[in-house]
Protein backbone atom coordinates (compact mmCIF):
# COMPACT_ATOMS: atom_id res chain seq x y z
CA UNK A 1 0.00 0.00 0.00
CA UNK A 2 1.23 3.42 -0.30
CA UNK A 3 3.20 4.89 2.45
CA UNK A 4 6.70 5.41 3.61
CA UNK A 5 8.70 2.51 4.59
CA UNK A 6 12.38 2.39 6.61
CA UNK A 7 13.67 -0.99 5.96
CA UNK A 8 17.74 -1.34 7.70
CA UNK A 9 19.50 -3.73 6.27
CA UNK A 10 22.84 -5.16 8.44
CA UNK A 11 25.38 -7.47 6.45
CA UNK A 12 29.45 -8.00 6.64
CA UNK A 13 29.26 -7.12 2.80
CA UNK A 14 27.84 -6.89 -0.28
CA UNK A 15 24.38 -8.21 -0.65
CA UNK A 16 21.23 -8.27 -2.80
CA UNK A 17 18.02 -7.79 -1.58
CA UNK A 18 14.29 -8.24 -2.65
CA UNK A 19 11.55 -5.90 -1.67
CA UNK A 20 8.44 -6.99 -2.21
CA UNK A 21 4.92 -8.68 -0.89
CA UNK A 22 4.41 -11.79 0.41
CA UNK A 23 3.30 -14.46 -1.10
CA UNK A 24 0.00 -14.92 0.43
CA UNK A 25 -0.42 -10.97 0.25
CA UNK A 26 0.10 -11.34 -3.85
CA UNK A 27 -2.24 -14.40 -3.84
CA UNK A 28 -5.04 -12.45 -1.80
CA UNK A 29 -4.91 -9.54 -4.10
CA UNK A 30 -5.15 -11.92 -7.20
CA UNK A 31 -8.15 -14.03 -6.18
CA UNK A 32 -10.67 -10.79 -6.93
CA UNK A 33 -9.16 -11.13 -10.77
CA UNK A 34 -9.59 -14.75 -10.82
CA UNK A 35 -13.03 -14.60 -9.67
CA UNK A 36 -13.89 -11.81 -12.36
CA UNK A 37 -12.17 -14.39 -15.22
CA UNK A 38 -14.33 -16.81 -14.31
CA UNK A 39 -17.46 -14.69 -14.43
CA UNK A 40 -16.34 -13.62 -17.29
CA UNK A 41 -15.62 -17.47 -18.63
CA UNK A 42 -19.48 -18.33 -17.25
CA UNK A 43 -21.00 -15.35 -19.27
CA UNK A 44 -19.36 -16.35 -22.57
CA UNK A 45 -20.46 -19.84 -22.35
CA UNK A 46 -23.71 -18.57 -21.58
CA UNK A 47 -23.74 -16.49 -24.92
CA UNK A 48 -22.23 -19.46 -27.28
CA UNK A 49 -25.23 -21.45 -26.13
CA UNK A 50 -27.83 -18.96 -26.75
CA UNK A 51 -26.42 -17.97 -30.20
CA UNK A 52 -26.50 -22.15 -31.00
CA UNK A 53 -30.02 -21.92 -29.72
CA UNK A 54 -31.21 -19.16 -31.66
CA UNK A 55 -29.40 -20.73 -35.09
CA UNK A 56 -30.93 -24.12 -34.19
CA UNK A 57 -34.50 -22.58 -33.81
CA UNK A 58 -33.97 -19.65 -36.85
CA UNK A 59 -32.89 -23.04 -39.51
CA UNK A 60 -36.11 -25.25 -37.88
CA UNK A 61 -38.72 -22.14 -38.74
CA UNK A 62 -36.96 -21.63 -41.92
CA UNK A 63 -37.48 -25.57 -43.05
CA UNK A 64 -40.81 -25.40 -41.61
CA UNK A 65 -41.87 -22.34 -43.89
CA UNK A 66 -40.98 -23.87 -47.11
CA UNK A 67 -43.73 -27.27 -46.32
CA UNK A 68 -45.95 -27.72 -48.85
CA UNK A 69 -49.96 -27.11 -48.28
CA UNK A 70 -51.59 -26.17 -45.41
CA UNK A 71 -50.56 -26.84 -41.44
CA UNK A 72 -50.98 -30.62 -40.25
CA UNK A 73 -54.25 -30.75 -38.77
CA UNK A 74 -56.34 -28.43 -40.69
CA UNK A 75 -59.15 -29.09 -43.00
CA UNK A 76 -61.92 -26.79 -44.85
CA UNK A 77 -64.00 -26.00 -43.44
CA UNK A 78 -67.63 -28.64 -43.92
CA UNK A 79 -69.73 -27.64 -46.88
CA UNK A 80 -73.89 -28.37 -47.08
C-alpha cells in the first residue's frame, strides 16, 4: 500500500536484496481477478449457447416455412 517505509539492512558485505509482498499478500490480491475471469468465462459460455439456440430454432422455422400445403391438422372447413 502506499506509504513510507524504513527498511535497515545489516550485512558484513555486499548483498542483494528483494523488496516486495508476500506471497499470500500477492495471492489475496489476485483471487478478486480470478473470480472476475471466471465470471467472465461463465457469461461467454452462456452467450455461445444462446447464439447455438437461436441458429438451431432460426434453420427449424426456416425448413418449416418452405412445407408444402396447409398446417398438419387443418381441413376446410364442412360444406352443405
Amino acid at each position: 500500500s502506499a506509504g513510507d517505509y524504513n527498511i535497515a539492512i545489516n550485512t558484513d558485505g555486499y548483498s542483494e536484496v528483494i523488496v516486495g509482498r508476500s506471497f499470500t499478500g500477492a495471492i489475496e490480491s489476485s483471487l478478486q481477478w480470478f473470480f472476475v475471469a471466471g465470471l467472465g468465462g461463465l457469461v461467454a459460455i452462456a452467450g455461445v449457447v444462446m447464439l447455438i439456440v437461436g441458429a438451431r430454432r432460426r434453420g427449424r422455422m426456416r425448413r418449416a416455412a418452405y412445407t408444402y400445403g396447409p398446417p398438419q391438422g387443418w381441413a376446410p372447413p364442412p360444406t352443405f
